[in-house]
PDB file of N, CA and C in Angstrom:
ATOM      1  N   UNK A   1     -56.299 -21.488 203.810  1.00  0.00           N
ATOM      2  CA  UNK A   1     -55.248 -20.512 203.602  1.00  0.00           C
ATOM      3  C   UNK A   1     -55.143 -19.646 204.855  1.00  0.00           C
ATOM      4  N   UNK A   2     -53.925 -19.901 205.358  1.00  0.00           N
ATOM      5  CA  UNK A   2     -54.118 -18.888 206.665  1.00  0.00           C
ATOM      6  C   UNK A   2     -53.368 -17.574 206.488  1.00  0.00           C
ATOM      7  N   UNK A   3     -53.830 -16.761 206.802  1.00  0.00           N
ATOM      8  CA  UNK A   3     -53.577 -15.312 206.625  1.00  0.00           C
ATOM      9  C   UNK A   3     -52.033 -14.532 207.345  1.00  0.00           C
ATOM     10  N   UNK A   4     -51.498 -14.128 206.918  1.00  0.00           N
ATOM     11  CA  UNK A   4     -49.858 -13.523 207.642  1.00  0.00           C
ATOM     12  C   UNK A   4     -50.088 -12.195 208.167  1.00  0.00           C
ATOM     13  N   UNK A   5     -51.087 -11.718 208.207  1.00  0.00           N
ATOM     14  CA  UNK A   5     -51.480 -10.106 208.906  1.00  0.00           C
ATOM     15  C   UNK A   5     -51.398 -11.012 210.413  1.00  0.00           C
ATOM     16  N   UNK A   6     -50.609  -9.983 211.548  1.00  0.00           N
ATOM     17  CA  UNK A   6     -51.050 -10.036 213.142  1.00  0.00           C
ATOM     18  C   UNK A   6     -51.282  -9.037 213.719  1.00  0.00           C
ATOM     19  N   UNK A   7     -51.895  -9.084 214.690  1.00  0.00           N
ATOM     20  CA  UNK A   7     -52.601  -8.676 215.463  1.00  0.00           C
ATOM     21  C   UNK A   7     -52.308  -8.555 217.055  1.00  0.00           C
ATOM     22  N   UNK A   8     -52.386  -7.813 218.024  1.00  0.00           N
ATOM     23  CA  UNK A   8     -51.960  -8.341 219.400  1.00  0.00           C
ATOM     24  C   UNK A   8     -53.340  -8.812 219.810  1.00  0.00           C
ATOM     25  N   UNK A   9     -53.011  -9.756 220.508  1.00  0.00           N
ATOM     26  CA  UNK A   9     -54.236 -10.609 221.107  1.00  0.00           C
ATOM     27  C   UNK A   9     -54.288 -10.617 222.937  1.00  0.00           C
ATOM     28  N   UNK A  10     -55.351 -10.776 223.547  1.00  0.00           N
ATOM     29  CA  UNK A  10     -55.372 -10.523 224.796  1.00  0.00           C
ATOM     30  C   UNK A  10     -54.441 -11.707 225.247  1.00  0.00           C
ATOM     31  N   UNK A  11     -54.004 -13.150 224.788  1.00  0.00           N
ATOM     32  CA  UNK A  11     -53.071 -13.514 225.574  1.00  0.00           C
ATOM     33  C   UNK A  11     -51.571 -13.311 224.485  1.00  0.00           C
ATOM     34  N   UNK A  12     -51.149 -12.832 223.680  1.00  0.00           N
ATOM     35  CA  UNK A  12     -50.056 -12.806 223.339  1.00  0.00           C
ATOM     36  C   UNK A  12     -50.728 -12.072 221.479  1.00  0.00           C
ATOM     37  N   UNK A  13     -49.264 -12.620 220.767  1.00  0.00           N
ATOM     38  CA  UNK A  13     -50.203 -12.799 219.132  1.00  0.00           C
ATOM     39  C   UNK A  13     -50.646 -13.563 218.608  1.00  0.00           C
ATOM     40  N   UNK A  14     -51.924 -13.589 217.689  1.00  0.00           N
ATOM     41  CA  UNK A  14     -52.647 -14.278 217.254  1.00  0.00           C
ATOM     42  C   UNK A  14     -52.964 -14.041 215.847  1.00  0.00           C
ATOM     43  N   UNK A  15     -53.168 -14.693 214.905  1.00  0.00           N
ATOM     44  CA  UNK A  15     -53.016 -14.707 213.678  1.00  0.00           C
ATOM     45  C   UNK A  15     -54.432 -14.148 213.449  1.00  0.00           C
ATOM     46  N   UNK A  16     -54.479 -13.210 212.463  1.00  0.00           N
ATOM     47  CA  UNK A  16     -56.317 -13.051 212.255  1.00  0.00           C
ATOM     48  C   UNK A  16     -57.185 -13.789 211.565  1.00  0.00           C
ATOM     49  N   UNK A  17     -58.262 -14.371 212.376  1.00  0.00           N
ATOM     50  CA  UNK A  17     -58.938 -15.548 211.246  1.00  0.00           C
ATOM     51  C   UNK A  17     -58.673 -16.440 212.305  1.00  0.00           C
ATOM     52  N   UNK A  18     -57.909 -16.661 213.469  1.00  0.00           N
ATOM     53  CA  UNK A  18     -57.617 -17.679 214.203  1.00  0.00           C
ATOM     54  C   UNK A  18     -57.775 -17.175 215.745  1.00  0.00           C
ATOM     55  N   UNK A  19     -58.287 -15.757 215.814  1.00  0.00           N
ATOM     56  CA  UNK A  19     -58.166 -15.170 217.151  1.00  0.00           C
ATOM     57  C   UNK A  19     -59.619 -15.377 217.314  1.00  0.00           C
ATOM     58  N   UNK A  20     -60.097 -15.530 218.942  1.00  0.00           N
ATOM     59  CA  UNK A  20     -61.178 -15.514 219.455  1.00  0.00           C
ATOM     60  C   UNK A  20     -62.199 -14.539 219.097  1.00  0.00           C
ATOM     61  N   UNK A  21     -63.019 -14.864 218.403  1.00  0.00           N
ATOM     62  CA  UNK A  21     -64.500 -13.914 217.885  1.00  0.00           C
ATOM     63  C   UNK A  21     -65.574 -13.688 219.108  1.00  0.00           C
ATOM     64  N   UNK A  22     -66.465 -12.887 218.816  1.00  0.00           N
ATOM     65  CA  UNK A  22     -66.976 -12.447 219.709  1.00  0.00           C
ATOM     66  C   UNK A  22     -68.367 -12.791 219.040  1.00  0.00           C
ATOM     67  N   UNK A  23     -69.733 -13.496 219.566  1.00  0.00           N
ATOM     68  CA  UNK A  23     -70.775 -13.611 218.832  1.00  0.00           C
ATOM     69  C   UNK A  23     -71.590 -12.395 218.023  1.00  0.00           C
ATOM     70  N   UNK A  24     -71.775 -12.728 216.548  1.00  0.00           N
ATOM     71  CA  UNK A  24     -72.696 -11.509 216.062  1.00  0.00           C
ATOM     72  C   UNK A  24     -74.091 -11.825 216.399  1.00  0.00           C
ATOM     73  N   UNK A  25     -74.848 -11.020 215.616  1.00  0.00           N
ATOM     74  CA  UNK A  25     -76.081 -11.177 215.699  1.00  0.00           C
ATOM     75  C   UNK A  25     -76.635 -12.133 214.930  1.00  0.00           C
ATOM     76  N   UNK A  26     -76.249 -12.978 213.697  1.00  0.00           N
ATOM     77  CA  UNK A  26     -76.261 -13.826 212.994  1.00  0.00           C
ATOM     78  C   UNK A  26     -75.623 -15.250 213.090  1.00  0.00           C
ATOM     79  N   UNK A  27     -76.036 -16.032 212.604  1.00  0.00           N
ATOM     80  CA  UNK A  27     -75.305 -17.271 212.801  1.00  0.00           C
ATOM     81  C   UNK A  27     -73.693 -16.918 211.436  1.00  0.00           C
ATOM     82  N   UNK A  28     -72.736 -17.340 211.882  1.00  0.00           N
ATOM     83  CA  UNK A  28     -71.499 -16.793 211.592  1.00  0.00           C
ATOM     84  C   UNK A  28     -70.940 -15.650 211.446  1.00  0.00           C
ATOM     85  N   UNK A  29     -71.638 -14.344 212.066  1.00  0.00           N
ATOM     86  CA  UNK A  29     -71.204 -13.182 211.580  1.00  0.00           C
ATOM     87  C   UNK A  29     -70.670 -12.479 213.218  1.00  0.00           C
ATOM     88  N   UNK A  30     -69.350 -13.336 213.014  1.00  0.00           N
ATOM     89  CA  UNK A  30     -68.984 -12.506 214.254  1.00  0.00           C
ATOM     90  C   UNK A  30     -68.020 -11.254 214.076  1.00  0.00           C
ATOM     91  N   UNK A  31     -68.110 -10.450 214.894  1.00  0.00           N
ATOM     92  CA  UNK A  31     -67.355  -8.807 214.973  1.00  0.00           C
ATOM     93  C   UNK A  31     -66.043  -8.755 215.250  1.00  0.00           C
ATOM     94  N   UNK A  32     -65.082  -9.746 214.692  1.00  0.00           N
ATOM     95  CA  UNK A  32     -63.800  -9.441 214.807  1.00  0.00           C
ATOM     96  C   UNK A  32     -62.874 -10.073 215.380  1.00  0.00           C
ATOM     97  N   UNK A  33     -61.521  -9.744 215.787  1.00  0.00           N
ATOM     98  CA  UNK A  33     -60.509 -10.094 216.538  1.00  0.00           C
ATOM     99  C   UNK A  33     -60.661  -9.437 218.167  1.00  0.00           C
ATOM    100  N   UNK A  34     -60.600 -10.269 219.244  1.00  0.00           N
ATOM    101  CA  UNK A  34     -60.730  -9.248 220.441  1.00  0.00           C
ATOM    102  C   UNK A  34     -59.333  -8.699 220.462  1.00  0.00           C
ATOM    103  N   UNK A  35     -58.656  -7.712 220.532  1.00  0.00           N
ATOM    104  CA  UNK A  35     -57.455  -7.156 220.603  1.00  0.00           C
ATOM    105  C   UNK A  35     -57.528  -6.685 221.956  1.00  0.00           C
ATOM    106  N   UNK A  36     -55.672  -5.900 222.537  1.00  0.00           N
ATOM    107  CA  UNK A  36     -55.411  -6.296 223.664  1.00  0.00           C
ATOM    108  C   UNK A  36     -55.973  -4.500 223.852  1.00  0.00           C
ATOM    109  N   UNK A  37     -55.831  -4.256 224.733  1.00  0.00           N
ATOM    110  CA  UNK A  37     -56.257  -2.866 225.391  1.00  0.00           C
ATOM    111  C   UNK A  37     -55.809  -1.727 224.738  1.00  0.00           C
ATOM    112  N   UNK A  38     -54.322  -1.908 224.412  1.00  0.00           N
ATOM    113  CA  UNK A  38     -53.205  -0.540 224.349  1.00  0.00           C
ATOM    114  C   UNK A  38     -52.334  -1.531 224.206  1.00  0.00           C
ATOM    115  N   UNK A  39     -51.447  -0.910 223.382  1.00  0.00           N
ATOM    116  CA  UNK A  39     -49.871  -1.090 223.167  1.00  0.00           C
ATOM    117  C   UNK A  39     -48.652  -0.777 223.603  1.00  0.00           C
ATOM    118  N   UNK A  40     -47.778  -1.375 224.411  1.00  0.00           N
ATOM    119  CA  UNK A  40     -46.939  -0.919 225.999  1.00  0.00           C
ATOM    120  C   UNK A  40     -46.405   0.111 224.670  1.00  0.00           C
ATOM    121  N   UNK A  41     -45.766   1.206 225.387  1.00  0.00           N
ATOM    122  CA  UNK A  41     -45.429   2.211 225.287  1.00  0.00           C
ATOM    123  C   UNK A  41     -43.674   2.654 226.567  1.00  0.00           C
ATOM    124  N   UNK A  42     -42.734   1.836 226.307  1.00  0.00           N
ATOM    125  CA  UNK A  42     -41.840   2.256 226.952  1.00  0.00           C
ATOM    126  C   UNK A  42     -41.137   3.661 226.871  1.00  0.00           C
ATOM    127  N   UNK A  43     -40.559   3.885 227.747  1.00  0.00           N
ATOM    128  CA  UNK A  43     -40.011   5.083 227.865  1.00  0.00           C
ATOM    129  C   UNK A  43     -38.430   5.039 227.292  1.00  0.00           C
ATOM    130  N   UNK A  44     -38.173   5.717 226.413  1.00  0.00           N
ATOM    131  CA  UNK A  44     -36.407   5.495 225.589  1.00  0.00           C
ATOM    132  C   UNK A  44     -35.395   5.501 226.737  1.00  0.00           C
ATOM    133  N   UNK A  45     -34.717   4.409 226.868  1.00  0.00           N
ATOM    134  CA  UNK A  45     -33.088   3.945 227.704  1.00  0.00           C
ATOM    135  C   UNK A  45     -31.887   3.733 227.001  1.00  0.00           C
ATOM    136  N   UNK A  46     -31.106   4.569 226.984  1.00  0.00           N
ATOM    137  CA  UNK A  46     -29.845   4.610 226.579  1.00  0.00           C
ATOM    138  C   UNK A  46     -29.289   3.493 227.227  1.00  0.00           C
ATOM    139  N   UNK A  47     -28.460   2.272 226.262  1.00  0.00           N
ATOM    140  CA  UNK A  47     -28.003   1.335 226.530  1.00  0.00           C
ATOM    141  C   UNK A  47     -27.275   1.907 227.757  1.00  0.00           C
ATOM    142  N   UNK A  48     -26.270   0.670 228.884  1.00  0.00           N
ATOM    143  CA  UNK A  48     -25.793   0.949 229.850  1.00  0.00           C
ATOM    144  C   UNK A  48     -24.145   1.160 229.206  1.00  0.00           C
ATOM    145  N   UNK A  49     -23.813   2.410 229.894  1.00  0.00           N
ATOM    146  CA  UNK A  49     -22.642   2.878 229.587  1.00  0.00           C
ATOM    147  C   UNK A  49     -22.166   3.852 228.494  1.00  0.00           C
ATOM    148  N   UNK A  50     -23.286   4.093 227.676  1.00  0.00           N
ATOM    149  CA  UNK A  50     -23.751   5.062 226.429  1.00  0.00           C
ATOM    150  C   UNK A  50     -24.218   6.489 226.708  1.00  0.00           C
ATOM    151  N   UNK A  51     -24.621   6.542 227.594  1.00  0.00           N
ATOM    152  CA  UNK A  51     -25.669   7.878 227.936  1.00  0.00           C
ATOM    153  C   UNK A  51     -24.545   9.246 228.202  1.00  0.00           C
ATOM    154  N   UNK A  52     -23.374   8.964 228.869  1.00  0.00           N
ATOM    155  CA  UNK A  52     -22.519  10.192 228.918  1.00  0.00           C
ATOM    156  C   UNK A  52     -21.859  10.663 227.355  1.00  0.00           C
ATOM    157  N   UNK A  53     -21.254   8.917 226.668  1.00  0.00           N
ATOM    158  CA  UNK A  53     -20.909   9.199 224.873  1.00  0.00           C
ATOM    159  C   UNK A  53     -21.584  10.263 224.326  1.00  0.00           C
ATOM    160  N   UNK A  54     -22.972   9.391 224.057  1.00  0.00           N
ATOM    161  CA  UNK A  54     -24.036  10.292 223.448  1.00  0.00           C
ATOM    162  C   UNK A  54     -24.079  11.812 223.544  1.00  0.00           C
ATOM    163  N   UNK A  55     -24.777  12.063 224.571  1.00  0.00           N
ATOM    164  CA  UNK A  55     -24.614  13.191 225.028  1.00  0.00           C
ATOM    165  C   UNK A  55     -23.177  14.517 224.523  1.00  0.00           C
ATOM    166  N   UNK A  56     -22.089  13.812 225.103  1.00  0.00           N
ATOM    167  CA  UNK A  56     -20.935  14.218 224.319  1.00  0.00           C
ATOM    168  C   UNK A  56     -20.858  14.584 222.922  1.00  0.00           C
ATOM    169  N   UNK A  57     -21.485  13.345 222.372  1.00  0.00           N
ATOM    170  CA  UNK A  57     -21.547  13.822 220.807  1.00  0.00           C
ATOM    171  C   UNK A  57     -22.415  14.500 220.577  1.00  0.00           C
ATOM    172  N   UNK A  58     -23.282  14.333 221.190  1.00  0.00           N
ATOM    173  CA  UNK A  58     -24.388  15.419 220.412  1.00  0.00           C
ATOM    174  C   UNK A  58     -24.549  16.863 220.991  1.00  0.00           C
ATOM    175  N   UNK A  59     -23.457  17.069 222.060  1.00  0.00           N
ATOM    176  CA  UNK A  59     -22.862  18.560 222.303  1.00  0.00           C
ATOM    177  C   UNK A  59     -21.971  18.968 221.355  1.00  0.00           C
ATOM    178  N   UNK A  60     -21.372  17.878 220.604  1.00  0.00           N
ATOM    179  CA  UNK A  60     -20.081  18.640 219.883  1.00  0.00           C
ATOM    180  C   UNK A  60     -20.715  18.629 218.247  1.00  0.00           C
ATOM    181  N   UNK A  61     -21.576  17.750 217.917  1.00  0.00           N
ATOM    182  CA  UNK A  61     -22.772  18.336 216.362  1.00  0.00           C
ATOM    183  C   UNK A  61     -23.016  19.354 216.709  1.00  0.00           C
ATOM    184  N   UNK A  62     -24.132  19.629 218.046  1.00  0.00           N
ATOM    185  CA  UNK A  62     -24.837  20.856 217.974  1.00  0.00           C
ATOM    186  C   UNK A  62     -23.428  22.143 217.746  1.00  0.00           C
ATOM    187  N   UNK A  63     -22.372  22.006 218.505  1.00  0.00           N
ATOM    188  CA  UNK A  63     -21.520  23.340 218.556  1.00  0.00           C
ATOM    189  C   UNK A  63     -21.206  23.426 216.800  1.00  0.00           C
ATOM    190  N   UNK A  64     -21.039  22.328 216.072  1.00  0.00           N
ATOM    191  CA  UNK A  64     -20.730  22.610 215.048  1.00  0.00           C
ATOM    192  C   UNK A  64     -21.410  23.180 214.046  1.00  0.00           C
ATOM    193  N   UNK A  65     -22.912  22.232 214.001  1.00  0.00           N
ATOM    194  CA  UNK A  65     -23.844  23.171 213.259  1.00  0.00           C
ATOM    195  C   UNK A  65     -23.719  24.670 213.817  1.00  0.00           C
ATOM    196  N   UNK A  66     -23.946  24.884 214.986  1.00  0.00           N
ATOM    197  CA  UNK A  66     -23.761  26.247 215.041  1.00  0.00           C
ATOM    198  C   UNK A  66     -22.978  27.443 214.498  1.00  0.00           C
ATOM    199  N   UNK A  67     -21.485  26.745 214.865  1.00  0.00           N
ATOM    200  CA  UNK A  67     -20.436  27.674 214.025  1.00  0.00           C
ATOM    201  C   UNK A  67     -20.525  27.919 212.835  1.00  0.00           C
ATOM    202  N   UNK A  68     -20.941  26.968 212.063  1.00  0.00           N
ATOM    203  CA  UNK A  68     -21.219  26.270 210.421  1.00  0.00           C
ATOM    204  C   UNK A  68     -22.557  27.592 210.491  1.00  0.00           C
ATOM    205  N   UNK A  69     -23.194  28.108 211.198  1.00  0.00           N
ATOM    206  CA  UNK A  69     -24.392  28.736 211.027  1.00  0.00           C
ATOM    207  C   UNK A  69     -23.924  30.348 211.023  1.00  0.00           C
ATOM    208  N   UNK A  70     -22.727  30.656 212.197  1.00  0.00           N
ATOM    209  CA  UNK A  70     -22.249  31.630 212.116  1.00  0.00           C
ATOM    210  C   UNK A  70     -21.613  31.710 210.677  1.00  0.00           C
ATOM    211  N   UNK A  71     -20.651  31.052 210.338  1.00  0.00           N
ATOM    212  CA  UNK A  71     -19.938  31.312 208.852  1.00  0.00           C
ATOM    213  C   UNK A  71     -20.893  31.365 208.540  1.00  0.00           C
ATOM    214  N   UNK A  72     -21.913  30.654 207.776  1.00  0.00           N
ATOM    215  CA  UNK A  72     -23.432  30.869 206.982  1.00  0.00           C
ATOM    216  C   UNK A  72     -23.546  32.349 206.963  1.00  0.00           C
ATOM    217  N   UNK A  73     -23.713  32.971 207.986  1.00  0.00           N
ATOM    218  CA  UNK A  73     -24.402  34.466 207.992  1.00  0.00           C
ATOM    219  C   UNK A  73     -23.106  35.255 207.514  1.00  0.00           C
ATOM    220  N   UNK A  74     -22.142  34.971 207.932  1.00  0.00           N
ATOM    221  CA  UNK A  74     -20.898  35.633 207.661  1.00  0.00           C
ATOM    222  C   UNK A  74     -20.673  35.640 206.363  1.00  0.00           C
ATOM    223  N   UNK A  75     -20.715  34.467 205.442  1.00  0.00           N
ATOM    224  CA  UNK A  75     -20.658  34.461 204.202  1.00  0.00           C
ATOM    225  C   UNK A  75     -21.409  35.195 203.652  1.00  0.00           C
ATOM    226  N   UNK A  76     -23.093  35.103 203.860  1.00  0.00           N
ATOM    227  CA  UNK A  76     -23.973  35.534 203.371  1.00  0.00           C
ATOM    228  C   UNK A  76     -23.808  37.352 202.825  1.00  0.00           C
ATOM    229  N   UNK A  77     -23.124  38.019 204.559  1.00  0.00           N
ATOM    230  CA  UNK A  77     -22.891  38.953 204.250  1.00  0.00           C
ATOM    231  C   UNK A  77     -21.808  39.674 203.640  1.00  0.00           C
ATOM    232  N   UNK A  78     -20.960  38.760 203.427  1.00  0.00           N
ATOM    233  CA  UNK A  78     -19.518  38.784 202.315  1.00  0.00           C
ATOM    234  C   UNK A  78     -19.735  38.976 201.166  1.00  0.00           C
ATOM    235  N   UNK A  79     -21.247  38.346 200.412  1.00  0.00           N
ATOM    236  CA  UNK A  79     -21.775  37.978 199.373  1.00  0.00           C
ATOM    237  C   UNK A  79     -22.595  39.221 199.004  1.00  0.00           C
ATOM    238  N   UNK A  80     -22.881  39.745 200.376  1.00  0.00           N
ATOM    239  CA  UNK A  80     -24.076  41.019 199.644  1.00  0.00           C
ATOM    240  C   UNK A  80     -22.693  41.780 199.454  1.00  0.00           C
ATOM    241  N   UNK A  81     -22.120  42.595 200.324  1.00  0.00           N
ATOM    242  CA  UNK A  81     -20.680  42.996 200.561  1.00  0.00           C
ATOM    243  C   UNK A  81     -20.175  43.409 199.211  1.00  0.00           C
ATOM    244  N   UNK A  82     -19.589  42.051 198.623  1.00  0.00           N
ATOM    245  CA  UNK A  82     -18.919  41.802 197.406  1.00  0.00           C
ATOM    246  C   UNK A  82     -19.731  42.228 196.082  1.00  0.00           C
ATOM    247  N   UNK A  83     -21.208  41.864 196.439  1.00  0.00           N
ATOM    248  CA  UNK A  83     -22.115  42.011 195.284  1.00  0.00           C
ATOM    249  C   UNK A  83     -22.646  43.703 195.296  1.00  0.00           C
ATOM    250  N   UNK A  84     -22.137  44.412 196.038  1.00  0.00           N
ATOM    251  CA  UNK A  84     -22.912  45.646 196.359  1.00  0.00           C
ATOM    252  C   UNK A  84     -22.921  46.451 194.889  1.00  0.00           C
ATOM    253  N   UNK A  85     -21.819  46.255 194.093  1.00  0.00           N
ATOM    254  CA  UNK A  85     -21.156  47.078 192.748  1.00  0.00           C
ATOM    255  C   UNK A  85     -21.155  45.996 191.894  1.00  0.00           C
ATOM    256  N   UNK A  86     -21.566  46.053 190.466  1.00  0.00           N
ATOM    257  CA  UNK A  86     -22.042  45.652 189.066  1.00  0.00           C
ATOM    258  C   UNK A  86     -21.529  44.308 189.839  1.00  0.00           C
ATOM    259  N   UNK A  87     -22.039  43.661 190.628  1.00  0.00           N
ATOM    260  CA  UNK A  87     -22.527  41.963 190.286  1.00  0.00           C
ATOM    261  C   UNK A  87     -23.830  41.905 191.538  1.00  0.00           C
ATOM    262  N   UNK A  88     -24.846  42.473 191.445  1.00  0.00           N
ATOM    263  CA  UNK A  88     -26.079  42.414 192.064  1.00  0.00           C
ATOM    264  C   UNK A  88     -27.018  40.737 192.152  1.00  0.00           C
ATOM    265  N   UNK A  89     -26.214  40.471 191.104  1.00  0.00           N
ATOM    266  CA  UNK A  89     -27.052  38.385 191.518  1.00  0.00           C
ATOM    267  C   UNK A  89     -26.354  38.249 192.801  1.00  0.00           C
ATOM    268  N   UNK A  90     -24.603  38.106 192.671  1.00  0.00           N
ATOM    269  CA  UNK A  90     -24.273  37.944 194.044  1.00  0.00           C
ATOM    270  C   UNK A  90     -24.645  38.286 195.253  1.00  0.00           C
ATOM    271  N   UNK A  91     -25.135  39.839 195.641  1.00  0.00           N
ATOM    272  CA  UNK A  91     -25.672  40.064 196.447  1.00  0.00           C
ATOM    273  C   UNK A  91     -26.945  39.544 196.602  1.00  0.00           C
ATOM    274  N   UNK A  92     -27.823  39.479 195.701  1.00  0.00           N
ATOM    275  CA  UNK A  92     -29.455  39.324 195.675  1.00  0.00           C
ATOM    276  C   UNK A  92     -29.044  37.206 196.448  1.00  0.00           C
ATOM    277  N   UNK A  93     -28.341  36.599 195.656  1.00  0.00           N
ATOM    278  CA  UNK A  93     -28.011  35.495 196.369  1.00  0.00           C
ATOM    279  C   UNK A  93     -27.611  35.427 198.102  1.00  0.00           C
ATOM    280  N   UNK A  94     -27.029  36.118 198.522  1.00  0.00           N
ATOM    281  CA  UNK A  94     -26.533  36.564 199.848  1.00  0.00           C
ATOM    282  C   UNK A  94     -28.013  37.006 200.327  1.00  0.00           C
ATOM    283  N   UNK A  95     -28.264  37.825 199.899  1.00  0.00           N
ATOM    284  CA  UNK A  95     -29.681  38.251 200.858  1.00  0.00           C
ATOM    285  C   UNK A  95     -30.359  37.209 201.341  1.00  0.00           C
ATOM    286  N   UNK A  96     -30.581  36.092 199.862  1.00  0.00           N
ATOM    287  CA  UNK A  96     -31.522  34.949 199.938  1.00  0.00           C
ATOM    288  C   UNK A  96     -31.022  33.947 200.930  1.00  0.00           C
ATOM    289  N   UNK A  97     -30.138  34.151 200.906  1.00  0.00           N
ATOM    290  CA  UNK A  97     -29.407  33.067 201.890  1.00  0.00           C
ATOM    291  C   UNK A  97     -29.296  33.124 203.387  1.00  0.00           C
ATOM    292  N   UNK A  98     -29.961  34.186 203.968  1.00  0.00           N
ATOM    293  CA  UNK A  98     -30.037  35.126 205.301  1.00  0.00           C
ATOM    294  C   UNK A  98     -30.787  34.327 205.965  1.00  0.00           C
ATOM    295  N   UNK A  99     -32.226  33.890 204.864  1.00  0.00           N
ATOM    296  CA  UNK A  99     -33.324  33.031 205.745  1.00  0.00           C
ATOM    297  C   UNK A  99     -32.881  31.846 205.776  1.00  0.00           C
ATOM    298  N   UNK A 100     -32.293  31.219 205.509  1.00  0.00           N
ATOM    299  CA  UNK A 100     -32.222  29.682 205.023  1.00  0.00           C
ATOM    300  C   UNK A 100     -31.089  29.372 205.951  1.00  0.00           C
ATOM    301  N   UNK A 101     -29.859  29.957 206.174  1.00  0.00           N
ATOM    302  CA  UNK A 101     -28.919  29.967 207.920  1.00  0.00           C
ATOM    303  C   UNK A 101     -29.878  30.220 208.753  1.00  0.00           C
ATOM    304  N   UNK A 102     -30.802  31.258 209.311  1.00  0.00           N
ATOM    305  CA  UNK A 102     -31.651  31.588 210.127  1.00  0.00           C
ATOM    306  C   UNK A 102     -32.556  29.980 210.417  1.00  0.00           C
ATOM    307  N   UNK A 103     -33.341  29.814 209.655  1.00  0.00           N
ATOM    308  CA  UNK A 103     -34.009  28.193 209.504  1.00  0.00           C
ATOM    309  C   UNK A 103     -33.250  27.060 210.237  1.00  0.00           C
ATOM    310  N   UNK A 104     -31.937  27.062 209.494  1.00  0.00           N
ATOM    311  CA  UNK A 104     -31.340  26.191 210.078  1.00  0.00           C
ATOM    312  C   UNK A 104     -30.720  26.983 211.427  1.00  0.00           C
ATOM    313  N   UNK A 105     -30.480  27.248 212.062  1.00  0.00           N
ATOM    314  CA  UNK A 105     -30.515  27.846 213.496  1.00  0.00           C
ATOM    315  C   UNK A 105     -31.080  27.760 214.061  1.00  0.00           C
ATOM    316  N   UNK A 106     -32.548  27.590 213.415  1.00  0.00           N
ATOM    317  CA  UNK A 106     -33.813  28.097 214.158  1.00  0.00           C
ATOM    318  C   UNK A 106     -34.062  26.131 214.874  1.00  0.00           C
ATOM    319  N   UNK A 107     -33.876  25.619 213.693  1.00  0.00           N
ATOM    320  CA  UNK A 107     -33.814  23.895 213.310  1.00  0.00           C
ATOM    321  C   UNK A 107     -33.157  23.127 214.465  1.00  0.00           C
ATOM    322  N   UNK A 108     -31.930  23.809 214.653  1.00  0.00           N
ATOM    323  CA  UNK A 108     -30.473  23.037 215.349  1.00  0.00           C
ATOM    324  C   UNK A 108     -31.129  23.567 216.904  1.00  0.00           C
ATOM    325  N   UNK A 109     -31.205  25.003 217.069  1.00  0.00           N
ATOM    326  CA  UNK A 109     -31.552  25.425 218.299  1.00  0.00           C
ATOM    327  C   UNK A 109     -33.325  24.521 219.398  1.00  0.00           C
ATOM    328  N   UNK A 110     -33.730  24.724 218.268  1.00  0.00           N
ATOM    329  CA  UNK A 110     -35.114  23.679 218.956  1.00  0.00           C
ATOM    330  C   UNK A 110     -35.336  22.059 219.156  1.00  0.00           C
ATOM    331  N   UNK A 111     -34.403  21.229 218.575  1.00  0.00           N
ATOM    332  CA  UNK A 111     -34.235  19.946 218.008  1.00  0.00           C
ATOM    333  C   UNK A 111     -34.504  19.280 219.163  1.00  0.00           C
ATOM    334  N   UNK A 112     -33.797  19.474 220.220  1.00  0.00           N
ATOM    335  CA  UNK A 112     -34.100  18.691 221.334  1.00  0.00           C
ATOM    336  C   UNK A 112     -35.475  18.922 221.558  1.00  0.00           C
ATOM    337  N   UNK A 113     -36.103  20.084 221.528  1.00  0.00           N
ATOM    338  CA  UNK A 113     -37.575  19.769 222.270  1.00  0.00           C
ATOM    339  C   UNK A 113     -38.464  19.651 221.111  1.00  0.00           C
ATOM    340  N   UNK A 114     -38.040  19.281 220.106  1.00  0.00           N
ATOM    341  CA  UNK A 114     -38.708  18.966 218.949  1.00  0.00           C
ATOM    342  C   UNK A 114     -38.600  17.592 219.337  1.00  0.00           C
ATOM    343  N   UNK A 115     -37.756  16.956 219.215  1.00  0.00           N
ATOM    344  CA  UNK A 115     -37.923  15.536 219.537  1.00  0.00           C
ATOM    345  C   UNK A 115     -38.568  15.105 220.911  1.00  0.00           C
ATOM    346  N   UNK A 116     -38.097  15.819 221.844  1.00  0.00           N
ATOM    347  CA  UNK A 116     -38.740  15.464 223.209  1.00  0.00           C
ATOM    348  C   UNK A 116     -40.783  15.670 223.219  1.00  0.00           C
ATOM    349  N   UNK A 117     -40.762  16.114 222.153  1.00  0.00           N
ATOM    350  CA  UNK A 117     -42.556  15.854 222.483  1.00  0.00           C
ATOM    351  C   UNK A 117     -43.252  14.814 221.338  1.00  0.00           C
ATOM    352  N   UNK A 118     -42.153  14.042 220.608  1.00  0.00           N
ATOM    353  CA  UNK A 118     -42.815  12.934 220.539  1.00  0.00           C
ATOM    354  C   UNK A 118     -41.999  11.702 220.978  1.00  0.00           C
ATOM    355  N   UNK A 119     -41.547  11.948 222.113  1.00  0.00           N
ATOM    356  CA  UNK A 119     -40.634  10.618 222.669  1.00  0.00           C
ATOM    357  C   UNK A 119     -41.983  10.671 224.545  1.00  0.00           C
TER     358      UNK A 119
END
C-alpha cells in the first residue's frame, strides 16, 4: 500500500515510505525521510502589466472605506444628537458605535503594513 502524504525530497518529491532512509541503530529502524533544507520562499510579483491596475484599485477601496468611515462618525454623532431627548437607546447606540468606525479606520489605515510583514 503506498502512502499519498509528500514530502520535498533532496532531489525533487518523493513519496514517504519510498524516500531515502538514513541508517538507525537497529537492523530496520531507520530515522526517516531525508528532506530538502528549506522551502524556496519567493518574493510576491504582480503579473506583467497589472501592477499600475492594482494599485489604482486599491487607492480607490482605501478612499472609500475611508469616506464610508467619515459618514460612520458622522452618523454616529447624528444618533447621539437625535437621541439626546426621551430616546436615550438611540444615543447610547451612537456612542457605541464611535469605537467600532474608529477600529475600522484604525483597520483600513494600517492594512498595508499589516500585510507587508507577512509577505
Amino acid at each position: 500500500m503506498t502512502p499519498l502524504v509528500h514530502t520535498l525530497a533532496a532531489g525533487g518529491v518523493a513519496v514517504i515510505g519510498h524516500a531515502p532512509f538514513r541508517p538507525g541503530p537497529g537492523p530496520g529502524q531507520g530515522s526517516g525521510p531525508v528532506l530538502a533544507a528549506g522551502v524556496p520562499d519567493p518574493a510576491p510579483v504582480a503579473p506583467p502589466g497589472l501592477a499600475a491596475d492594482m494599485n489604482t484599485l486599491l487607492a480607490w477601496w482605501k478612499w472609500g472605506a475611508l469616506v464610508a468611515g467619515v459618514f460612520g462618525l458622522i452618523g454616529c454623532g447624528a444618533m447621539m444628537a437625535i437621541g439626546r431627548r426621551n430616546r436615550s437607546s438611540l444615543a447610547a447606540d451612537g456612542a457605541t458605535g464611535i469605537p467600532w468606525v474608529l477600529a475600522g479606520l484604525t483597520l483600513i489605515a494600517l492594512s498595508s503594513g499589516i500585510v507587508g510583514v507577512f509577505m
